[in-house]
PDB file of N, CA and C in Angstrom:
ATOM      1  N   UNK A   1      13.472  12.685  48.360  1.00  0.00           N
ATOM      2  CA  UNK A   1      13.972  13.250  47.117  1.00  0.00           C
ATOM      3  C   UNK A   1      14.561  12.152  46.223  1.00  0.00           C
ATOM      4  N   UNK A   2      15.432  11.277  46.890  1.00  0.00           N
ATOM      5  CA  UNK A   2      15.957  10.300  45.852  1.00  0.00           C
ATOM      6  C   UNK A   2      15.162   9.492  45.463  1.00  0.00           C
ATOM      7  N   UNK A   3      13.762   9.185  46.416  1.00  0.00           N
ATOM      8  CA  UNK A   3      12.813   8.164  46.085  1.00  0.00           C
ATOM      9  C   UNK A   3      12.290   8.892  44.484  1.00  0.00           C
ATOM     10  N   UNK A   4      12.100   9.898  44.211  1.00  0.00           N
ATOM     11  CA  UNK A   4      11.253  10.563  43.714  1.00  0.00           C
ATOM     12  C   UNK A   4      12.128  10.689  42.756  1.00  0.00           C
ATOM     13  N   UNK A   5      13.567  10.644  42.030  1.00  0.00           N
ATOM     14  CA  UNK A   5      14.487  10.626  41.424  1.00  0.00           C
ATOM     15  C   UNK A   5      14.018   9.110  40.819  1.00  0.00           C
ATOM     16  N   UNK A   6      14.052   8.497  41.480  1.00  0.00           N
ATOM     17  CA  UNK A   6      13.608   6.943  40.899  1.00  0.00           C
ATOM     18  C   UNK A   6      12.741   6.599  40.785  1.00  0.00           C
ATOM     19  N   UNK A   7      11.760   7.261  41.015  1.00  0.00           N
ATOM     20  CA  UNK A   7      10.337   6.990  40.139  1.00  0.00           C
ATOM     21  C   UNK A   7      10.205   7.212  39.138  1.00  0.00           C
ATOM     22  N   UNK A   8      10.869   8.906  38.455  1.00  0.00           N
ATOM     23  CA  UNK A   8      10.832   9.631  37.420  1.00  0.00           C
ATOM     24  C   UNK A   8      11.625   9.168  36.661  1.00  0.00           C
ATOM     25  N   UNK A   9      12.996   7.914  36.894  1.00  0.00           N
ATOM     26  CA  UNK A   9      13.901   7.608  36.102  1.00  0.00           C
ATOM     27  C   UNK A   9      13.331   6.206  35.409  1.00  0.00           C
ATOM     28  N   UNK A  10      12.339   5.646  36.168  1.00  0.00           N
ATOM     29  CA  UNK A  10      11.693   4.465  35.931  1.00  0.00           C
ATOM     30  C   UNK A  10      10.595   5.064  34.696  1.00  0.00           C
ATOM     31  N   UNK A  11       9.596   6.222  34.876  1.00  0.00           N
ATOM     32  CA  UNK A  11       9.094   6.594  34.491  1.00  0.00           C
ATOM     33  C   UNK A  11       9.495   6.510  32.744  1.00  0.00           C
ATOM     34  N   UNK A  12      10.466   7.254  33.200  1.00  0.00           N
ATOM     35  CA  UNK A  12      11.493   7.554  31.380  1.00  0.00           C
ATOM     36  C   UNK A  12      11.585   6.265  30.783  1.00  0.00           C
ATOM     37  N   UNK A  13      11.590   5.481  31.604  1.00  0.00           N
ATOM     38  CA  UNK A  13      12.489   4.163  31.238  1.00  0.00           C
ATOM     39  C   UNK A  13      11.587   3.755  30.184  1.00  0.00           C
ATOM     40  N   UNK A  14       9.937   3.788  30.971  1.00  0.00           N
ATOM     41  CA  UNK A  14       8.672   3.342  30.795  1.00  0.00           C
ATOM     42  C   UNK A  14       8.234   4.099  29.654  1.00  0.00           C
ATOM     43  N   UNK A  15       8.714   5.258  29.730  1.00  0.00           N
ATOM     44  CA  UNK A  15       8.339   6.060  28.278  1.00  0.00           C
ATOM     45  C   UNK A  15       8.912   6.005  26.812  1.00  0.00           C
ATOM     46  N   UNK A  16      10.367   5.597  27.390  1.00  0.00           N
ATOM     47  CA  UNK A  16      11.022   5.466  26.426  1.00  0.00           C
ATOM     48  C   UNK A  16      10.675   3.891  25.525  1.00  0.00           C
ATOM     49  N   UNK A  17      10.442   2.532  26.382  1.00  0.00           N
ATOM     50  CA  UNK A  17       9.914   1.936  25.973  1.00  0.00           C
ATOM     51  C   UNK A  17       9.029   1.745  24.951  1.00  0.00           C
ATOM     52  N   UNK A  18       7.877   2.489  25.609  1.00  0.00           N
ATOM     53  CA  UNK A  18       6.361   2.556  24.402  1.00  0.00           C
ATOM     54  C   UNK A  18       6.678   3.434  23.382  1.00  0.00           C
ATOM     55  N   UNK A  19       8.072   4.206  23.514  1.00  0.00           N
ATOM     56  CA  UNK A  19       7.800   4.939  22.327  1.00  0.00           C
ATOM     57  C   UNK A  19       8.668   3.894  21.373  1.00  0.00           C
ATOM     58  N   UNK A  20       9.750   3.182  21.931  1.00  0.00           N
ATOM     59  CA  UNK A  20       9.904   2.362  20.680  1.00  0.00           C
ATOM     60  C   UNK A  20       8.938   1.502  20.514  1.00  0.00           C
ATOM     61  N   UNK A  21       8.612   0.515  20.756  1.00  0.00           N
ATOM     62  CA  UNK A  21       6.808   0.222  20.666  1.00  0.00           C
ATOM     63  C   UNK A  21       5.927   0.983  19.178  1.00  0.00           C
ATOM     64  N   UNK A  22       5.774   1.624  19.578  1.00  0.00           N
ATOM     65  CA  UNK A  22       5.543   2.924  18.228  1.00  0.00           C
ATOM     66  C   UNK A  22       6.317   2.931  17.548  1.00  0.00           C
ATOM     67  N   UNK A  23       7.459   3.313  17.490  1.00  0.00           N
ATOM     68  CA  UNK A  23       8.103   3.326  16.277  1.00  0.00           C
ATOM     69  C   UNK A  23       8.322   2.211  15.419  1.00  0.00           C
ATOM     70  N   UNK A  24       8.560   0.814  16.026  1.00  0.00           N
ATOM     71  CA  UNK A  24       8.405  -0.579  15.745  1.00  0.00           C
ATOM     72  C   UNK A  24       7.099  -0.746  14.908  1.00  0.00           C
ATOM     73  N   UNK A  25       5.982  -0.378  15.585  1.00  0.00           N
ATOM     74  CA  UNK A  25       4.555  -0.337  14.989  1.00  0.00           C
ATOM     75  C   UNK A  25       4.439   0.367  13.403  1.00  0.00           C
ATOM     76  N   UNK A  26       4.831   1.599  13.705  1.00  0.00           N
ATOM     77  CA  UNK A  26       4.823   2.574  12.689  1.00  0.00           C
ATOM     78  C   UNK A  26       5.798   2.023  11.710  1.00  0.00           C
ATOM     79  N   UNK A  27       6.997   1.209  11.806  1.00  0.00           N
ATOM     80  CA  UNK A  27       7.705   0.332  10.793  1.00  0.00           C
ATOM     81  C   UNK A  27       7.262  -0.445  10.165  1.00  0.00           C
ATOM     82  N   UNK A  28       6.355  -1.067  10.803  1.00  0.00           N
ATOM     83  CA  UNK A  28       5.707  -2.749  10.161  1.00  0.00           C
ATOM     84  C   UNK A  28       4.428  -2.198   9.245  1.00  0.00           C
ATOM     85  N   UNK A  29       3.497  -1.258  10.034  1.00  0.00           N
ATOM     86  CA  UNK A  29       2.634  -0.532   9.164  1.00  0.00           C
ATOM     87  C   UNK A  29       3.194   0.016   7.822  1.00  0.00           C
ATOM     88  N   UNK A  30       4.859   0.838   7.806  1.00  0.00           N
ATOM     89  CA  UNK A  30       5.260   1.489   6.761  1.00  0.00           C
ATOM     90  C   UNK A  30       4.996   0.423   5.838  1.00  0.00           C
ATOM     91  N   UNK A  31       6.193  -1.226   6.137  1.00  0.00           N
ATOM     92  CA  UNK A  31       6.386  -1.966   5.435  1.00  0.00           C
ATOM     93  C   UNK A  31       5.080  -2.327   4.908  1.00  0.00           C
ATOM     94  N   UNK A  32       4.230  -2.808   5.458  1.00  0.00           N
ATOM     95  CA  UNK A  32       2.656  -3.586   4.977  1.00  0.00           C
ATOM     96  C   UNK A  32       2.245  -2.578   3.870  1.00  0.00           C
ATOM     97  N   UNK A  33       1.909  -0.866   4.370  1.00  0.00           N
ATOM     98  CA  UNK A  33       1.338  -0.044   3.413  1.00  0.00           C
ATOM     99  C   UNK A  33       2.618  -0.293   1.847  1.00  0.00           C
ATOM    100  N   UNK A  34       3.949  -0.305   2.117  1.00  0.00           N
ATOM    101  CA  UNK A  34       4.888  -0.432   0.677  1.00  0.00           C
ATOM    102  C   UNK A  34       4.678  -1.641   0.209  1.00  0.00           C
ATOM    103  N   UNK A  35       4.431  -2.937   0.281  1.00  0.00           N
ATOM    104  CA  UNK A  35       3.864  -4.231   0.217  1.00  0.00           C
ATOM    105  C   UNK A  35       2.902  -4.043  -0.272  1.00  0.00           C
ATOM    106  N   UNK A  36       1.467  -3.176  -0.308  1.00  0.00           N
ATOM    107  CA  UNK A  36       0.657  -3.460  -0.611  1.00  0.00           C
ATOM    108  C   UNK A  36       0.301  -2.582  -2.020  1.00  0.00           C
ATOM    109  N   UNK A  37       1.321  -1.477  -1.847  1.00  0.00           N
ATOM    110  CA  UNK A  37       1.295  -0.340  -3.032  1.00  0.00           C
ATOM    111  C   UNK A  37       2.589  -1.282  -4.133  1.00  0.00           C
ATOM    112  N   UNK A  38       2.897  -1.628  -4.087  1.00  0.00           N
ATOM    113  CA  UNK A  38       3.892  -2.765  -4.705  1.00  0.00           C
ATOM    114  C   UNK A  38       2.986  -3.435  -5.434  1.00  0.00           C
ATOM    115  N   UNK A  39       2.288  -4.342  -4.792  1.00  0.00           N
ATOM    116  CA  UNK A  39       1.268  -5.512  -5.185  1.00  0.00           C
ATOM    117  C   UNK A  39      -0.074  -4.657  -6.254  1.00  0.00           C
ATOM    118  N   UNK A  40       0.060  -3.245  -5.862  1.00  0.00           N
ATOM    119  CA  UNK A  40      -1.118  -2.775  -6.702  1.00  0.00           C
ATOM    120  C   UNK A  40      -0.570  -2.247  -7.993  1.00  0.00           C
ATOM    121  N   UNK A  41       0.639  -2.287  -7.974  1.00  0.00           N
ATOM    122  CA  UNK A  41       1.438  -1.791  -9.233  1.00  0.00           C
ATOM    123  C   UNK A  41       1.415  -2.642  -9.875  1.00  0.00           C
ATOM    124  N   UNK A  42       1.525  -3.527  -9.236  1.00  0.00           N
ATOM    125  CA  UNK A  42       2.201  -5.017 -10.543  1.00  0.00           C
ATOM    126  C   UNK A  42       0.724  -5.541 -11.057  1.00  0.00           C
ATOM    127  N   UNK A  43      -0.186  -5.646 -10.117  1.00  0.00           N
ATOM    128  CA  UNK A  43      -1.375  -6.117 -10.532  1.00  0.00           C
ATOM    129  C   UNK A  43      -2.283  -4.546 -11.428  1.00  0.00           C
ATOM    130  N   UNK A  44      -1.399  -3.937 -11.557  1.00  0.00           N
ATOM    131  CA  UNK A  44      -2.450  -2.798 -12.796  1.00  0.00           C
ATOM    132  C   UNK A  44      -2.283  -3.216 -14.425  1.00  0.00           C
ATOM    133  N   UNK A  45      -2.776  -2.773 -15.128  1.00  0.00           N
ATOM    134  CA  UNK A  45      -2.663  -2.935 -16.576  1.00  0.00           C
ATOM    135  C   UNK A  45      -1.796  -1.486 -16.465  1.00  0.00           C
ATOM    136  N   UNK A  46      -0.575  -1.645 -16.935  1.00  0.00           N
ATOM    137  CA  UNK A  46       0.335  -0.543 -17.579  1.00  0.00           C
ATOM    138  C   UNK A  46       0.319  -0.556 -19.131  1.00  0.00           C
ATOM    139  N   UNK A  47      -0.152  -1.361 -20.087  1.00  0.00           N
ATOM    140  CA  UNK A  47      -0.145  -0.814 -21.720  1.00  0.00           C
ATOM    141  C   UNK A  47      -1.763  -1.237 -22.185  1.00  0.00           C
ATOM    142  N   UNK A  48      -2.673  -0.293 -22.248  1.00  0.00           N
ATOM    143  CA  UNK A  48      -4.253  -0.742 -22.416  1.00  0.00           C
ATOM    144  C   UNK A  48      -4.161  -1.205 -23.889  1.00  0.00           C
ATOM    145  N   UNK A  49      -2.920  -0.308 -24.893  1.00  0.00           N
ATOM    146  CA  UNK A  49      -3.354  -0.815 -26.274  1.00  0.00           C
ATOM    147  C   UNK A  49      -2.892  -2.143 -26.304  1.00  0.00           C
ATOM    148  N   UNK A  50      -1.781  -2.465 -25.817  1.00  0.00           N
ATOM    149  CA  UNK A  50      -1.065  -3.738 -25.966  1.00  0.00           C
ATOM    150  C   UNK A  50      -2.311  -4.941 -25.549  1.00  0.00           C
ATOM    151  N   UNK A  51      -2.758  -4.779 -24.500  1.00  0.00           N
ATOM    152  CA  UNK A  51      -4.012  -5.395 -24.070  1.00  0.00           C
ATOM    153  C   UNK A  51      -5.344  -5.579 -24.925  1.00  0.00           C
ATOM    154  N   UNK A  52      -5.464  -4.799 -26.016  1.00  0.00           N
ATOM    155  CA  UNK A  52      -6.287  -4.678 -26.572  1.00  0.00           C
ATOM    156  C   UNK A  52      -5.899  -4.934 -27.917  1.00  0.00           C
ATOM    157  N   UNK A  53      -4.791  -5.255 -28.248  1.00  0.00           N
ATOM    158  CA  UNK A  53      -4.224  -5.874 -29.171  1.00  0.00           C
ATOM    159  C   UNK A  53      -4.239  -7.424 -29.239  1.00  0.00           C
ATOM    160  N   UNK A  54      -4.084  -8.034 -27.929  1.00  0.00           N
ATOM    161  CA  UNK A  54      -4.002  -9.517 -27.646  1.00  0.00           C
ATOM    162  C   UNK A  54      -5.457  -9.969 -27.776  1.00  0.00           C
ATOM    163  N   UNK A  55      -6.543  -8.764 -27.069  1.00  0.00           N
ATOM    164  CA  UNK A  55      -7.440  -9.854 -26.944  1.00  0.00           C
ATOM    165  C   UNK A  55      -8.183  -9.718 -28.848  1.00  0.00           C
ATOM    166  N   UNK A  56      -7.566  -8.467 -29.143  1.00  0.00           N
ATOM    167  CA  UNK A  56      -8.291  -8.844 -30.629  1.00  0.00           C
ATOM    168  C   UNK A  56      -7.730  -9.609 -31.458  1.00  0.00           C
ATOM    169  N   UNK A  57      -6.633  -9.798 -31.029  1.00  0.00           N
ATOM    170  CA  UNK A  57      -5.494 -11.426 -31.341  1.00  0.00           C
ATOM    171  C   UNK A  57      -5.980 -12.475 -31.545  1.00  0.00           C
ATOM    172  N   UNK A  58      -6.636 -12.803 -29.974  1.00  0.00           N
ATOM    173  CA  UNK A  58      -7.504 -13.893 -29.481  1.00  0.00           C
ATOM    174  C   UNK A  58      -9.262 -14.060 -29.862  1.00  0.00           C
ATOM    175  N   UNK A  59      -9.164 -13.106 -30.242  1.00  0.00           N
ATOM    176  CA  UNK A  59     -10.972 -13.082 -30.662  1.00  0.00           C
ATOM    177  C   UNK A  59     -12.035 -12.700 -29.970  1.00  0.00           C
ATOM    178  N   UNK A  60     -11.485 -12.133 -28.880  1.00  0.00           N
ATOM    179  CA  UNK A  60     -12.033 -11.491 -27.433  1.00  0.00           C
ATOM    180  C   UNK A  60     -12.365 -10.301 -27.507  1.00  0.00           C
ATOM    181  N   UNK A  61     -11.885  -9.494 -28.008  1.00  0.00           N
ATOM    182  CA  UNK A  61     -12.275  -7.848 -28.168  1.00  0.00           C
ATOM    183  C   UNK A  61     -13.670  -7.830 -28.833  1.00  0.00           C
ATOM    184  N   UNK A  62     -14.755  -7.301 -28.672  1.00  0.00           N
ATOM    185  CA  UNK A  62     -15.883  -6.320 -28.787  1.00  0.00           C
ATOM    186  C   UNK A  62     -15.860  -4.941 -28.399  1.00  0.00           C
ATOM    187  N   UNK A  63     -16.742  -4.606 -29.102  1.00  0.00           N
ATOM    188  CA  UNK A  63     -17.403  -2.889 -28.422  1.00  0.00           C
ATOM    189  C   UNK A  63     -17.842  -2.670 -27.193  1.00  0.00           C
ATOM    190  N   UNK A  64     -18.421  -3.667 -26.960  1.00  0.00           N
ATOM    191  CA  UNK A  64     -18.939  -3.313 -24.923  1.00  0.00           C
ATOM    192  C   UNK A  64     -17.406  -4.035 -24.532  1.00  0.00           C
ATOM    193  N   UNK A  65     -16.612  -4.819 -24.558  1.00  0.00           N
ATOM    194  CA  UNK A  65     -15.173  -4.857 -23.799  1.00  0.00           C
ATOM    195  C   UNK A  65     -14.255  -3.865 -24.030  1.00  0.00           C
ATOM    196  N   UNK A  66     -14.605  -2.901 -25.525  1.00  0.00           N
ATOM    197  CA  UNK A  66     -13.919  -1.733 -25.383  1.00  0.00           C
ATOM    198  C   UNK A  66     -14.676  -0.703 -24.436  1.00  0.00           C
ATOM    199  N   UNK A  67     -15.981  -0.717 -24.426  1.00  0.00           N
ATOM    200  CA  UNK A  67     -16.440   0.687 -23.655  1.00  0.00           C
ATOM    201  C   UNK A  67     -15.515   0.645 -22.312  1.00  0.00           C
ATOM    202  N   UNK A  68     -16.181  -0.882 -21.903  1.00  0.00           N
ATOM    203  CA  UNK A  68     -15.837  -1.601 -20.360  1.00  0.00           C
ATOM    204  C   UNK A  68     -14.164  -0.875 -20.254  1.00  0.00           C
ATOM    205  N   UNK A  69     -12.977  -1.250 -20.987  1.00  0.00           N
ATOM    206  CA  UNK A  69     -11.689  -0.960 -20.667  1.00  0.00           C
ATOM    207  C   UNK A  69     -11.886   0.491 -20.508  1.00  0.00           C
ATOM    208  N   UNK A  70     -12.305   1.573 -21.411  1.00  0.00           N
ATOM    209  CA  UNK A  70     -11.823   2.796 -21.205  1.00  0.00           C
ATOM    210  C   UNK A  70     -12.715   3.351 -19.561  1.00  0.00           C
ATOM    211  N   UNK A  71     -13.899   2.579 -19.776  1.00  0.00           N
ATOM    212  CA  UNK A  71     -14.161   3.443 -18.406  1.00  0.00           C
ATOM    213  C   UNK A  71     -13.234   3.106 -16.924  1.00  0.00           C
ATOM    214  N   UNK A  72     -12.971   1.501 -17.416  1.00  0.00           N
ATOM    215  CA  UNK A  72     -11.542   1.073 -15.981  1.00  0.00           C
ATOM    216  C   UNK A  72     -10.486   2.015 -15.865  1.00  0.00           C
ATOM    217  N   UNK A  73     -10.132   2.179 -17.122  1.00  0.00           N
ATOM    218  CA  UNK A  73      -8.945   3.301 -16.918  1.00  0.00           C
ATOM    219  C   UNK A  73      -9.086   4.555 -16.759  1.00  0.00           C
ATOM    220  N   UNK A  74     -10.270   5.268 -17.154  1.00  0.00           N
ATOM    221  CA  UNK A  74     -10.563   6.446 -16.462  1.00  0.00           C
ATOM    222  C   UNK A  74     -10.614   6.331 -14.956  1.00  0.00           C
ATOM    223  N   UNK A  75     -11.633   5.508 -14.249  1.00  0.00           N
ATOM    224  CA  UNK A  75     -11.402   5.571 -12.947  1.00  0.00           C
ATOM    225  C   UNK A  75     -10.933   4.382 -12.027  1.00  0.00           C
ATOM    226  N   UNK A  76     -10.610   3.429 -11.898  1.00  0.00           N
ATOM    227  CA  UNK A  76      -9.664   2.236 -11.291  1.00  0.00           C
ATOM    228  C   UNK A  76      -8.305   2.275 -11.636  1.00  0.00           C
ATOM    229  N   UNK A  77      -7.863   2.695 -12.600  1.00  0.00           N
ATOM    230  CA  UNK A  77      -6.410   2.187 -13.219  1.00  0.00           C
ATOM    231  C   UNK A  77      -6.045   3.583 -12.993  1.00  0.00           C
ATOM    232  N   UNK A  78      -5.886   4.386 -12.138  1.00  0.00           N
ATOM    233  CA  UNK A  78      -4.949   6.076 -12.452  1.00  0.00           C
ATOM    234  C   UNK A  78      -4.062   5.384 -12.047  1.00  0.00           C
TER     235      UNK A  78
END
């Protein structure tokens, strides 16, 4: 009986382990996935007119670089 008390207490021990294991895991994953939604924020265009103001600033704006922007922001930039 006591053997069997200390198997099952080892057991826990062993369980309790891997589950921090996991939770450790599931931390570093959180962090990486907020890191990477971070990095996709900053790298979006947040003002398209302002953008489209500079490059007709610069001499860069056309009609196919306007088609090109609105279709990015319909579907890449939500």
């Amino acid at each position: 009986m006591e053997k069997e008390i200390q198997t099952k207490i080892i057991e826990l021990y062993n369980l309790l382990d891997n589950i921090s294991w996991d939770i450790s895991n599931a931390r570093e994953m959180l962090g990486n996935l907020e890191i990477s939604l971070k990095e996709k924020e900053e790298n979006s265009i947040k003002d398209i007119e302002n953008l489209k103001r500079e490059l007709k600033r610069d001499g860069l704006h056309s009609d196919k670089l306007e088609d090109f922007l609105e279709n990015y922001m319909k579907y890449y930039n939500k």
